[in-house]
PDB file of N, CA and C in Angstrom:
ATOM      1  N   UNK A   1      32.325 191.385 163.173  1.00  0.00           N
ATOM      2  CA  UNK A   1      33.320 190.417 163.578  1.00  0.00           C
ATOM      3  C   UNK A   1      34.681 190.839 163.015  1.00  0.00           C
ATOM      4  N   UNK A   2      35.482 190.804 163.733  1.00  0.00           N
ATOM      5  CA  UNK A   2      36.943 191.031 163.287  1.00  0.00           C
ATOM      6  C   UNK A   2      37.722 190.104 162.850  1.00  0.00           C
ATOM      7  N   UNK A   3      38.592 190.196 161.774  1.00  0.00           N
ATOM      8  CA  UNK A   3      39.575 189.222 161.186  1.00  0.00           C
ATOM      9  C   UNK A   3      40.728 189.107 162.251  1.00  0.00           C
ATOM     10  N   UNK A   4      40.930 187.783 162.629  1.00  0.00           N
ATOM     11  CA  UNK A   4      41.910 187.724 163.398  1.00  0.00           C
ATOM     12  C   UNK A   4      43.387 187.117 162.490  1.00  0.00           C
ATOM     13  N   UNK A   5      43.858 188.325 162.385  1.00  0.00           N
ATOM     14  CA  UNK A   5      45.183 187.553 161.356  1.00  0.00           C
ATOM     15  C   UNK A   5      46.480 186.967 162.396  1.00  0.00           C
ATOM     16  N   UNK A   6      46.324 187.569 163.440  1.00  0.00           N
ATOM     17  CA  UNK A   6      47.712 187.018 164.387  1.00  0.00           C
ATOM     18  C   UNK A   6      46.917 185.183 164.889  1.00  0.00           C
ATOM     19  N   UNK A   7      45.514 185.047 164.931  1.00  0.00           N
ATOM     20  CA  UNK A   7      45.385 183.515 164.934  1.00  0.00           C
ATOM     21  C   UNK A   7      45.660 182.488 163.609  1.00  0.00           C
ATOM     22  N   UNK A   8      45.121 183.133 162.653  1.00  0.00           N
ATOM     23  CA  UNK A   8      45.247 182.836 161.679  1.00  0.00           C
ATOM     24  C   UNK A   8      46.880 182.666 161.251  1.00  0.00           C
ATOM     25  N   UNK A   9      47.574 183.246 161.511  1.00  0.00           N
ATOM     26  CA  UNK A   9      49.255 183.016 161.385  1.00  0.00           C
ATOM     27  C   UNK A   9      49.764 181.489 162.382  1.00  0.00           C
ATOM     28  N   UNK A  10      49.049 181.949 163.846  1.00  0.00           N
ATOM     29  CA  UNK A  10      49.295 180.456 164.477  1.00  0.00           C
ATOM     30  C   UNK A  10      48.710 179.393 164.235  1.00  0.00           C
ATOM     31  N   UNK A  11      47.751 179.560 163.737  1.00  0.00           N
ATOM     32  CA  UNK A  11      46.973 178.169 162.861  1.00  0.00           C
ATOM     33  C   UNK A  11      47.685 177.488 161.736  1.00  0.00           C
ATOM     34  N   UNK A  12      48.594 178.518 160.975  1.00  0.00           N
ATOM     35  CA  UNK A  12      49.345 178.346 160.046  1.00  0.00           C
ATOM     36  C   UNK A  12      50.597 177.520 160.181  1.00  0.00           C
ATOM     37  N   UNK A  13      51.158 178.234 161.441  1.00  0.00           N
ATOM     38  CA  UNK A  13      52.551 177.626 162.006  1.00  0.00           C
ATOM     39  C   UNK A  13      52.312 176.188 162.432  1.00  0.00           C
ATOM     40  N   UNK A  14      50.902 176.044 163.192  1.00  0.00           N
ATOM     41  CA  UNK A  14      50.879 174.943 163.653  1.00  0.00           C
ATOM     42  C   UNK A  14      50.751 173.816 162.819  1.00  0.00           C
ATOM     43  N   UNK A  15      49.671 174.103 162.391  1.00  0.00           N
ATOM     44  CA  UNK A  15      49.653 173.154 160.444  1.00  0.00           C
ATOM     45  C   UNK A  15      51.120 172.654 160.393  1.00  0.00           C
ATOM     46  N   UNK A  16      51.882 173.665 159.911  1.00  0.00           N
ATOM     47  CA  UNK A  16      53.246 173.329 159.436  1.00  0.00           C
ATOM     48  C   UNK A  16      54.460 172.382 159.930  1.00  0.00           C
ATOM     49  N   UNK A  17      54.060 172.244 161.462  1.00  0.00           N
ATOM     50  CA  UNK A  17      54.299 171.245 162.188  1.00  0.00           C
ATOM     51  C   UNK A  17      56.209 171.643 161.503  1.00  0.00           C
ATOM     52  N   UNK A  18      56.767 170.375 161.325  1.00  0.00           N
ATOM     53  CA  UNK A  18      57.930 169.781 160.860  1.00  0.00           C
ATOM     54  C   UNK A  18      58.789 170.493 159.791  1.00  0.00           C
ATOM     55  N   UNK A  19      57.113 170.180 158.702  1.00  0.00           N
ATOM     56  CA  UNK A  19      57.841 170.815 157.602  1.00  0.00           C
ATOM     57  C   UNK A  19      58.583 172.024 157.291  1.00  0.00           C
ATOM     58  N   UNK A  20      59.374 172.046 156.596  1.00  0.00           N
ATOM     59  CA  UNK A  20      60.320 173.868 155.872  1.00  0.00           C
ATOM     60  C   UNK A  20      58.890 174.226 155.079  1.00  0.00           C
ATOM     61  N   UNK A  21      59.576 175.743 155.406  1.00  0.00           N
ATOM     62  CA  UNK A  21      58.856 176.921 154.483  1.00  0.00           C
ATOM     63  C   UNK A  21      58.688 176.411 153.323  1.00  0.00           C
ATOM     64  N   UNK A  22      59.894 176.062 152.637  1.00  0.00           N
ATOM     65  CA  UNK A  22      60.141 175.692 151.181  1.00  0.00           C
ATOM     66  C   UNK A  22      59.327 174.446 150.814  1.00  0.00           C
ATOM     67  N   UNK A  23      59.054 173.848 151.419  1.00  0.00           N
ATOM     68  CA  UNK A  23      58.633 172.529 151.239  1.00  0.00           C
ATOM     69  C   UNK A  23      57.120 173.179 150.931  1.00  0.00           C
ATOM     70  N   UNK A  24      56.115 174.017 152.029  1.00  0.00           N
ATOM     71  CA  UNK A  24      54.571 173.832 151.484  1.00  0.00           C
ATOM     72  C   UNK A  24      54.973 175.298 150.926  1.00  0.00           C
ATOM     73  N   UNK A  25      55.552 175.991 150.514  1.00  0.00           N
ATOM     74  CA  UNK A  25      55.434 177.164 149.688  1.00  0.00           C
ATOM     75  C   UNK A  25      55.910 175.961 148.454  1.00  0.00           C
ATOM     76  N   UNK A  26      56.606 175.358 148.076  1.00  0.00           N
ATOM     77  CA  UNK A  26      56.748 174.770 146.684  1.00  0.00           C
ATOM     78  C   UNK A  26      55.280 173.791 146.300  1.00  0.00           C
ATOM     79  N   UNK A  27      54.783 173.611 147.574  1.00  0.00           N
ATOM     80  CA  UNK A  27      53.463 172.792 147.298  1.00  0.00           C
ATOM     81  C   UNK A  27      52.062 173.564 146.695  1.00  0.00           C
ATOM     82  N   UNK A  28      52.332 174.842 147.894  1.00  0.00           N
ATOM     83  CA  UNK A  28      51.039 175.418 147.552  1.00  0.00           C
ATOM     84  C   UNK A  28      51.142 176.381 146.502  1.00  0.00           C
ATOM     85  N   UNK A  29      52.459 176.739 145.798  1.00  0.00           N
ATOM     86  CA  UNK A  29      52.369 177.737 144.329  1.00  0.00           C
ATOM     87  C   UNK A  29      52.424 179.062 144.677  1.00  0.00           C
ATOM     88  N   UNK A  30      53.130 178.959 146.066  1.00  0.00           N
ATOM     89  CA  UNK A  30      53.788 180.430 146.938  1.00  0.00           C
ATOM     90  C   UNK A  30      54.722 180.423 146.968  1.00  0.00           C
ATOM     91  N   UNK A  31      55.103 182.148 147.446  1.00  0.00           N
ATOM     92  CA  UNK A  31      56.948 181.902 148.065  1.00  0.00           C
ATOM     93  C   UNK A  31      57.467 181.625 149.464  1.00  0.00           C
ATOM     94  N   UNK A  32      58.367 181.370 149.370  1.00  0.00           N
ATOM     95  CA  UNK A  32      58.529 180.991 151.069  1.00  0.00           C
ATOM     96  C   UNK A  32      58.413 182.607 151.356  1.00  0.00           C
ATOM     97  N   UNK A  33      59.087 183.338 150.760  1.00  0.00           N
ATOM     98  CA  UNK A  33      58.586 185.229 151.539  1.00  0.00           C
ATOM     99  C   UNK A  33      57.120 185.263 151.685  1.00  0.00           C
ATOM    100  N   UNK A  34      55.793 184.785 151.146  1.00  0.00           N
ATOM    101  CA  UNK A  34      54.612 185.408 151.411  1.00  0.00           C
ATOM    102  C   UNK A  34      54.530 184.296 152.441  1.00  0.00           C
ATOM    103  N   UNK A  35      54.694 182.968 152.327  1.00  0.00           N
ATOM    104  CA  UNK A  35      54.357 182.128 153.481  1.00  0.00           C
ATOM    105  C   UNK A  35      54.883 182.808 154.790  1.00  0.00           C
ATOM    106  N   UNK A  36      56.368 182.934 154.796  1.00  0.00           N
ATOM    107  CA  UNK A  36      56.509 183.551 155.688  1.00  0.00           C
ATOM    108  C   UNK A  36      55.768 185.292 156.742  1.00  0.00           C
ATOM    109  N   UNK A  37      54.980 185.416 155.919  1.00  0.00           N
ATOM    110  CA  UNK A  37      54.694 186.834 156.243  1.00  0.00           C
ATOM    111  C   UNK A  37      53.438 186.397 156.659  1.00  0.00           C
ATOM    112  N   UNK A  38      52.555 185.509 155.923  1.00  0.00           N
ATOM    113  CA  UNK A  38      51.680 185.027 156.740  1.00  0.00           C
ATOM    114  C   UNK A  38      51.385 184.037 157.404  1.00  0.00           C
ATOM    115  N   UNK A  39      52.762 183.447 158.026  1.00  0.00           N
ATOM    116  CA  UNK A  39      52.547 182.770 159.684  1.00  0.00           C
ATOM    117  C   UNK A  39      53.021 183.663 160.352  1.00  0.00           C
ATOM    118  N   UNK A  40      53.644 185.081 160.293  1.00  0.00           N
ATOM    119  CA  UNK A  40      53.910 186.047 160.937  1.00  0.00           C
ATOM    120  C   UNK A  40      52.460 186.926 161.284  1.00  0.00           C
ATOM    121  N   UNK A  41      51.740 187.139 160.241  1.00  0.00           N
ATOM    122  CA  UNK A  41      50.655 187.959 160.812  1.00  0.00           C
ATOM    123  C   UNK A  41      50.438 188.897 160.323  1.00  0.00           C
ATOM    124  N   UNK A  42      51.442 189.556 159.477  1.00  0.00           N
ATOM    125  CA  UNK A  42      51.736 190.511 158.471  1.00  0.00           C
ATOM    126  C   UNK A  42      51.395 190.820 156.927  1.00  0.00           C
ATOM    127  N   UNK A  43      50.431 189.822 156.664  1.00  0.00           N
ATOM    128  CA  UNK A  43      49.775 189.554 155.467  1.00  0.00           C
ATOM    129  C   UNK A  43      48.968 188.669 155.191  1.00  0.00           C
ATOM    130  N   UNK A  44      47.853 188.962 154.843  1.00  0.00           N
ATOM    131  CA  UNK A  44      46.635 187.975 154.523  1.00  0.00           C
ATOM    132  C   UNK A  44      47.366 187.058 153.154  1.00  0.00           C
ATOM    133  N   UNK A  45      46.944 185.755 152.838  1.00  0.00           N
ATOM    134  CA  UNK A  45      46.874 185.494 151.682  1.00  0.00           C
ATOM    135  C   UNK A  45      45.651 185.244 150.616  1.00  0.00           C
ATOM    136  N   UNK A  46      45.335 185.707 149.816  1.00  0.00           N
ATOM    137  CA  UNK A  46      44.525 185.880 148.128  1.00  0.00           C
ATOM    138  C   UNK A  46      43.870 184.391 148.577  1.00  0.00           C
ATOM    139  N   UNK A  47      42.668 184.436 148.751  1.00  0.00           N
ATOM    140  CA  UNK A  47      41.159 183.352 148.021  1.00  0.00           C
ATOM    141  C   UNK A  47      41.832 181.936 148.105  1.00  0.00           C
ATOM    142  N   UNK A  48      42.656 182.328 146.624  1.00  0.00           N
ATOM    143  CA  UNK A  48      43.376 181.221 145.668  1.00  0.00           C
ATOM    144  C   UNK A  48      44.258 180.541 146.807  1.00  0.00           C
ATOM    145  N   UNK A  49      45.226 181.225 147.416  1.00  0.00           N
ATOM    146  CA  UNK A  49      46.657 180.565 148.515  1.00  0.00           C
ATOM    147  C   UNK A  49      45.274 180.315 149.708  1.00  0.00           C
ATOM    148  N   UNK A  50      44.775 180.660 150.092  1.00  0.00           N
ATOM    149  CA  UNK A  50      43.963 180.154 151.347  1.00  0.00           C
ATOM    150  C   UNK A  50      43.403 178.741 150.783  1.00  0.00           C
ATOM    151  N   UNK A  51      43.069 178.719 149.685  1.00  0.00           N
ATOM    152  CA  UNK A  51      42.362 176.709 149.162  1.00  0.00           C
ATOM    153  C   UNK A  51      43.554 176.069 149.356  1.00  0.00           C
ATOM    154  N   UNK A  52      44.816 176.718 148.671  1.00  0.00           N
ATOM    155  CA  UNK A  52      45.708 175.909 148.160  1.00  0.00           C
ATOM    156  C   UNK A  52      46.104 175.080 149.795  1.00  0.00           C
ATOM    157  N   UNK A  53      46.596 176.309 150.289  1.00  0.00           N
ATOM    158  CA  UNK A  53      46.937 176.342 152.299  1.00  0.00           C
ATOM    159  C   UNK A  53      46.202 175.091 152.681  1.00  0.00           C
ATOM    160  N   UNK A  54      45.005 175.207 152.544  1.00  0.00           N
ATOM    161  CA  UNK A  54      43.802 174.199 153.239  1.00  0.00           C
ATOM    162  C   UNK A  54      44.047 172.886 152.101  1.00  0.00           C
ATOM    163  N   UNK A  55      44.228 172.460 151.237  1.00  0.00           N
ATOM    164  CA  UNK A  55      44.247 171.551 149.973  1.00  0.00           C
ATOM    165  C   UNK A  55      45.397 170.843 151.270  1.00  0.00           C
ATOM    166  N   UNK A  56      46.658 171.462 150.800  1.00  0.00           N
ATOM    167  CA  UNK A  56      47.541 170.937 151.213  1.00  0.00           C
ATOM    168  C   UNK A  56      47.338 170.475 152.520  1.00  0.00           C
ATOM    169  N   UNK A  57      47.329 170.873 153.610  1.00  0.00           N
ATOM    170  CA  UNK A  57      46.837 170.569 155.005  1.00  0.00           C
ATOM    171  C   UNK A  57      45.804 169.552 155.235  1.00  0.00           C
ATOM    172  N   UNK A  58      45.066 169.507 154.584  1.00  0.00           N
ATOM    173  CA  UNK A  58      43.678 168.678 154.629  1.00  0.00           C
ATOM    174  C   UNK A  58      42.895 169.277 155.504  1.00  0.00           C
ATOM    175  N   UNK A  59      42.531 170.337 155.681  1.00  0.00           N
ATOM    176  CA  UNK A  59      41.609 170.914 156.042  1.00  0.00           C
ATOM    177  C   UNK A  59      40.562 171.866 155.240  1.00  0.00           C
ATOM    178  N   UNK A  60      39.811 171.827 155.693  1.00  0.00           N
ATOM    179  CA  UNK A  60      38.789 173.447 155.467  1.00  0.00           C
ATOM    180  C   UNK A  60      39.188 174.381 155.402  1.00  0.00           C
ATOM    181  N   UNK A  61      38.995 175.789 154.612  1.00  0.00           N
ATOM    182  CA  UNK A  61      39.695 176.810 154.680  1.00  0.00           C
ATOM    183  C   UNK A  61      39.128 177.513 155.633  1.00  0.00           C
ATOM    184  N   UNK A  62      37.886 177.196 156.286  1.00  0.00           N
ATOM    185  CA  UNK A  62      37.153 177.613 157.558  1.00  0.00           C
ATOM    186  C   UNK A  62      37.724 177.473 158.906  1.00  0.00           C
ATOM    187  N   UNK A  63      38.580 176.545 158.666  1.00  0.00           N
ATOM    188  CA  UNK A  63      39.240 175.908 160.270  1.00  0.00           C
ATOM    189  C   UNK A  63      40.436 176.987 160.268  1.00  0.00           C
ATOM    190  N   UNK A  64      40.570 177.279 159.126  1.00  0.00           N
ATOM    191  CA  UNK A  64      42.435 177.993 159.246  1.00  0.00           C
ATOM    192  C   UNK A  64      42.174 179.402 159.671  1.00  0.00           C
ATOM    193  N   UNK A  65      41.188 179.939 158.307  1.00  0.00           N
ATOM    194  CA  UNK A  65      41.057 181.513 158.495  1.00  0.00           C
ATOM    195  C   UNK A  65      39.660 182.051 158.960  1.00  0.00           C
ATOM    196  N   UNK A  66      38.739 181.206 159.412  1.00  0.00           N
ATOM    197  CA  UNK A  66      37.623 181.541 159.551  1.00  0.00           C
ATOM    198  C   UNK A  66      36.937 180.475 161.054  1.00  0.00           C
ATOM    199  N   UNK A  67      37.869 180.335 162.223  1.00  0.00           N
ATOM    200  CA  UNK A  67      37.467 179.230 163.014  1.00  0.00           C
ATOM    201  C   UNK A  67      36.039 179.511 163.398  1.00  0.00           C
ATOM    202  N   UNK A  68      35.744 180.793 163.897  1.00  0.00           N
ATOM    203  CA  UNK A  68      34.851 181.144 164.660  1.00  0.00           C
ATOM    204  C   UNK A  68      33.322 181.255 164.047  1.00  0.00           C
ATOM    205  N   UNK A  69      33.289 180.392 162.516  1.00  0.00           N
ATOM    206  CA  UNK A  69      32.221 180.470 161.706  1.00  0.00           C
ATOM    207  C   UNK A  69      32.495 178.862 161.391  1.00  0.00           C
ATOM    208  N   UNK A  70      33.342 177.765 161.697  1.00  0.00           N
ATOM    209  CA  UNK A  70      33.267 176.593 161.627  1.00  0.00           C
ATOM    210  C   UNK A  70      32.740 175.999 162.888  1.00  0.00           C
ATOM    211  N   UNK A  71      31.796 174.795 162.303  1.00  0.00           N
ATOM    212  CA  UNK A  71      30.877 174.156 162.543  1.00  0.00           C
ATOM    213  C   UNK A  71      31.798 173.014 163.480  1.00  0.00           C
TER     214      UNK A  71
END
């Protein structure tokens, strides 16, 4: 199975709805540069920023980076 990081970036954007960069990069204990790079597609984020990502969102970290293995 292949990692799809260009869905995984639009899953991201979409999440983000309204909010600024700055706003869930100050939430989730990122920078707005790595946030930004990964709703671009251009960088995975570390274990740790994928909970935080999903914490914040209220989701599963399965729905964001892993749809095609959620239930």
């Amino acid at each position: 199975m292949k990692y799809d990081i260009m869905g995984n970036a639009s899953r991201l954007l979409k999440l983000r709805g309204n909010k600024t960069r700055e706003e869930v990069a100050a939430a989730t204990g990122t920078s707005v540069s790595a946030l930004a790079m990964y709703e671009l597609g251009q960088r995975n984020p570390r274990d740790e920023v994928k909970c935080a990502l999903a914490k914040y969102y209220s989701v599963p970290v399965s729905s964001i980076f892993f749809p095609e293995k959620s239930t």
